[in-house]
Protein backbone atom coordinates (compact mmCIF):
# COMPACT_ATOMS: atom_id res chain seq x y z
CA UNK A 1 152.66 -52.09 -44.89
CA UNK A 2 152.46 -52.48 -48.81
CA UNK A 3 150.96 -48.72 -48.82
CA UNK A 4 153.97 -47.28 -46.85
CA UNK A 5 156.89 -49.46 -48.80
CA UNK A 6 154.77 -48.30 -52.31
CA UNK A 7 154.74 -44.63 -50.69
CA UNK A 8 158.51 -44.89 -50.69
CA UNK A 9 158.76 -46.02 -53.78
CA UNK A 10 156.97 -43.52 -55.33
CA UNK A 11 158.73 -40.19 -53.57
CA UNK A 12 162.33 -41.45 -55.18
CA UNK A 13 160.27 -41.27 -58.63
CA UNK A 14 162.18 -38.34 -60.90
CA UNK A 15 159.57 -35.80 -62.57
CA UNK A 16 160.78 -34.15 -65.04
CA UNK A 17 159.18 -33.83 -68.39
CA UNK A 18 161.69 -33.75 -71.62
CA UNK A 19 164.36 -34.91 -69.71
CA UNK A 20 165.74 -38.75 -70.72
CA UNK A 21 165.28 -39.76 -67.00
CA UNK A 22 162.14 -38.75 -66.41
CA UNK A 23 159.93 -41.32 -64.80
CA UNK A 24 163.01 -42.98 -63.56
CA UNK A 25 162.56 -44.79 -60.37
CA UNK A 26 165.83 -43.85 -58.25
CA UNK A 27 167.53 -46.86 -56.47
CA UNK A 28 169.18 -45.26 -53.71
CA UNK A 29 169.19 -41.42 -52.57
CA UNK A 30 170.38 -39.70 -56.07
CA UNK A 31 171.64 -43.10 -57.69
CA UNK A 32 170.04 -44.91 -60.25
CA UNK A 33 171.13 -48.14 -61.57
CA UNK A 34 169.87 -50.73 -63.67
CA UNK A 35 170.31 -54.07 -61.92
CA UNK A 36 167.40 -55.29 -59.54
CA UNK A 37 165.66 -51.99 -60.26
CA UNK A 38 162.07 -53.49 -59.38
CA UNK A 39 160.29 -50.84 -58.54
CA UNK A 40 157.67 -51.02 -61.44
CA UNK A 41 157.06 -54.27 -61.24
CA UNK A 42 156.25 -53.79 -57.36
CA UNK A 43 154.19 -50.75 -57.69
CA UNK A 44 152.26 -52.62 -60.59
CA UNK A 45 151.38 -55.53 -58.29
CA UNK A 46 150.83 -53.84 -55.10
CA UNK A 47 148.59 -51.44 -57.26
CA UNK A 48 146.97 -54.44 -57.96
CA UNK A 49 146.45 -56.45 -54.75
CA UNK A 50 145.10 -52.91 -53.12
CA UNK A 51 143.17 -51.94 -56.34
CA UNK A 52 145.02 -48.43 -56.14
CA UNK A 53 145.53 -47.20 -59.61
CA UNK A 54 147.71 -44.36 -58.24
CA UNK A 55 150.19 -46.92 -57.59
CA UNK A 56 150.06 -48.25 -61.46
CA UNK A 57 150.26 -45.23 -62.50
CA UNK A 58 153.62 -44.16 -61.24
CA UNK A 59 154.75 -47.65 -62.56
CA UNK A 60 153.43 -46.77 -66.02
CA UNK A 61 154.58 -43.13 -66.15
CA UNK A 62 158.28 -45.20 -65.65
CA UNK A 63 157.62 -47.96 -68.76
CA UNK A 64 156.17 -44.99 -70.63
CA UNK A 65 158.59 -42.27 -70.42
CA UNK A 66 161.51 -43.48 -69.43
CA UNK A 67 162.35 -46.98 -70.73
CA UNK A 68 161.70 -45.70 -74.35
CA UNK A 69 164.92 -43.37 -73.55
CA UNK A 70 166.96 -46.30 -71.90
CA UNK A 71 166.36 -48.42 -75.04
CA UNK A 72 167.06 -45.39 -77.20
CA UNK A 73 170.52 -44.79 -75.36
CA UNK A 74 171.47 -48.75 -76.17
CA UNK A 75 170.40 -49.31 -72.43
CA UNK A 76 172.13 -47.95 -69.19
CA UNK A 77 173.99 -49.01 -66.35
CA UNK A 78 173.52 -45.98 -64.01
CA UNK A 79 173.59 -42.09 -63.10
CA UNK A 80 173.67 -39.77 -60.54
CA UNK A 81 171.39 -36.82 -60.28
CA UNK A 82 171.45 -33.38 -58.41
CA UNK A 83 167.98 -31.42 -58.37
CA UNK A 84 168.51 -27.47 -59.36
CA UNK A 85 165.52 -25.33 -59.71
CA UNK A 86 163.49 -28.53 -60.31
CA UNK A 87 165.26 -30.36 -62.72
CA UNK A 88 167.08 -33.18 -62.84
CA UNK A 89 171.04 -32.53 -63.76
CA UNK A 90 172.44 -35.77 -64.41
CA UNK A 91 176.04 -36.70 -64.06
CA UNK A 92 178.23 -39.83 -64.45
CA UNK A 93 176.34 -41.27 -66.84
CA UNK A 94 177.54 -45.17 -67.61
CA UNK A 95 176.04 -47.50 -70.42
CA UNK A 96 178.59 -50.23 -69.37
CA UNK A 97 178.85 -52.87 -67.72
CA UNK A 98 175.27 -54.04 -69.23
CA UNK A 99 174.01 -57.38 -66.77
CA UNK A 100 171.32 -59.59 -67.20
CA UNK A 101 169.77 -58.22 -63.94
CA UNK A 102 169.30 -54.90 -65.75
CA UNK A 103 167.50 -56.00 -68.40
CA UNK A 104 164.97 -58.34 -66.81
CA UNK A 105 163.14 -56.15 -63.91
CA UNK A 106 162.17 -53.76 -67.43
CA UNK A 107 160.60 -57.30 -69.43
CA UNK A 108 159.01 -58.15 -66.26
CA UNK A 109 157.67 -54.96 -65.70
CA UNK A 110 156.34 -54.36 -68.84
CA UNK A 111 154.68 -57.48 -68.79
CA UNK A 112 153.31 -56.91 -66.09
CA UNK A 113 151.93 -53.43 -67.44
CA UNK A 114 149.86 -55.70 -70.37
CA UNK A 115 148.70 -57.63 -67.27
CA UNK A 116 147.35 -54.68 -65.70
CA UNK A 117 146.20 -52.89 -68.87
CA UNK A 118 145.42 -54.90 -71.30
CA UNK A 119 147.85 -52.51 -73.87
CA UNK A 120 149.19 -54.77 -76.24
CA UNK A 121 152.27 -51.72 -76.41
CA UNK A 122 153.82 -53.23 -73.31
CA UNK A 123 154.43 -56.81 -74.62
CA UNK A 124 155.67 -54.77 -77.50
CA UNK A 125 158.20 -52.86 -75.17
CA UNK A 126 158.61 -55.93 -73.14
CA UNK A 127 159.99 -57.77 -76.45
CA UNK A 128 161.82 -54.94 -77.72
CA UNK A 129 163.99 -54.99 -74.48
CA UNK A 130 164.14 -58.38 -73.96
CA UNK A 131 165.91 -58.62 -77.49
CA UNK A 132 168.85 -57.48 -75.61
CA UNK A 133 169.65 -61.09 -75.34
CA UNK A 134 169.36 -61.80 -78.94
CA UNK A 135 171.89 -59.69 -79.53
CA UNK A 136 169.87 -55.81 -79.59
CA UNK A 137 172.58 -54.29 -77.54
CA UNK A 138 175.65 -52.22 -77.85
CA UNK A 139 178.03 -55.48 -78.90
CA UNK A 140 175.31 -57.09 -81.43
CA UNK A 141 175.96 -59.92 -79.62
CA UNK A 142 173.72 -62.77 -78.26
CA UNK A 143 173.85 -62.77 -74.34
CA UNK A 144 171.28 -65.89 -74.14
CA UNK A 145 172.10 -69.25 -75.35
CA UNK A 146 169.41 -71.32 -76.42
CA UNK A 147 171.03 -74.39 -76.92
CA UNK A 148 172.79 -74.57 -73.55
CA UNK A 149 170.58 -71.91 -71.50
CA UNK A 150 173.41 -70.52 -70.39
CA UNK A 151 173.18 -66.40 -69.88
CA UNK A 152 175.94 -64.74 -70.29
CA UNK A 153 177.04 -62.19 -67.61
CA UNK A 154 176.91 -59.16 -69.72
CA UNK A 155 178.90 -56.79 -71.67
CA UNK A 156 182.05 -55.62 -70.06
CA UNK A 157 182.55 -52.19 -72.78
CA UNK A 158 180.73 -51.70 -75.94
CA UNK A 159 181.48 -54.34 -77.64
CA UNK A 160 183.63 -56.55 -74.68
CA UNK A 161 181.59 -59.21 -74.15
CA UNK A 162 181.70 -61.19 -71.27
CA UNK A 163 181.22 -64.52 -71.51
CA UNK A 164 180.86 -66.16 -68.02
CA UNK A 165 177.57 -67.65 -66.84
CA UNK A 166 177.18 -67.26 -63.60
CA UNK A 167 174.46 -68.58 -61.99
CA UNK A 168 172.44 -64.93 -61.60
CA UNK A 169 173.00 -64.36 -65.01
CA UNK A 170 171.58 -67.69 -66.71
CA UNK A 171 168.76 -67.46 -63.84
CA UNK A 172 168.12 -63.59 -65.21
CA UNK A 173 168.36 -64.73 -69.02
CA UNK A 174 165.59 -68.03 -68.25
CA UNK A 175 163.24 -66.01 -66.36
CA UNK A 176 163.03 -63.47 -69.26
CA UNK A 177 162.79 -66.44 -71.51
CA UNK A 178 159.90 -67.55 -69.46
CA UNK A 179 158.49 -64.40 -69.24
CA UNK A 180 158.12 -63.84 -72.70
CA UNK A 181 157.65 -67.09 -74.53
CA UNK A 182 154.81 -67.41 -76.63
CA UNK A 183 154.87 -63.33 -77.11
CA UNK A 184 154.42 -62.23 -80.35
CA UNK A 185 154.73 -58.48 -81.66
């Protein structure tokens, strides 16, 4: 069961070298978006229960190539793709809204990836990203109280922030907490 699922996983993986997405794991047909996009992470531990390093390496072609571009673009929210003569054309790009739940599955994944490997550059990509809750994001704004541990739920526009805290965004911001305390660069 875990090979077939990771099998699917891996066929909605984009290839295509010098492109921004490449490495992307799509979320749905020619959609990708940010939130609950767990594919890494999944590949990573399935890789790992099954002792298939194929699987990990799809998962660390993704943390490679393509989160370096999403935290180089001041993250995204999602995009569309259309293949033409093997390429990816991508279309209705959006950076906003940014959520919690876009932010963590790339922490968790990453630090995962220094599980796996060993690399100390993925708890240095993990940390990197998860300063999006310090306030290393498009509003320079903290999204992560530490006082209250409150999260807030994200950034409406480039620098609207919006300060609810809904329960799946404080839950998002405390597991990355979690995740990544005690990390140093």
């Amino acid at each position: 069961m875990m090979n077939h699922l990771a099998d699917g996983i891996m066929m909605m993986q984009i290839e295509d070298p010098g492109n921004f997405c490449d490495g992307a794991f799509l979320s749905w047909q020619n959609l990708w978006h940010a939130y609950a996009n767990l594919q890494s992470y999944a590949l990573l531990s399935a890789g790992q229960v099954l002792k298939d390093p194929h699987m990990e390496s799809h998962a660390l072609y993704e943390i490679d190539n393509f989160y370096p571009a999403v935290y180089a673009r001041g993250y995204l929210e999602s995009f569309w793709i259309r293949m033409k003569k093997g390429r990816a054309i991508v279309y209705d790009l959006k950076s906003v809204p940014q959520i919690a739940y876009g932010i963590r599955p790339m922490v968790f994944a990453c630090m995962k990836a220094y599980e796996v490997t060993g690399d100390v550059k993925y708890k240095a990509r993990a940390s990197q990203l998860a300063s999006w809750f310090s306030g290393q994001n498009p509003a320079h704004a903290a999204m992560y109280d530490p006082m209250t541990g409150i999260g807030f739920d994200g950034l409406s526009g480039p620098a609207q922030i919006n300060r609810n805290s809904g329960a799946e965004s404080t839950i998002e911001a405390l597991l990355t907490m979690q995740v990544m305390e005690g990390v140093k660069n």
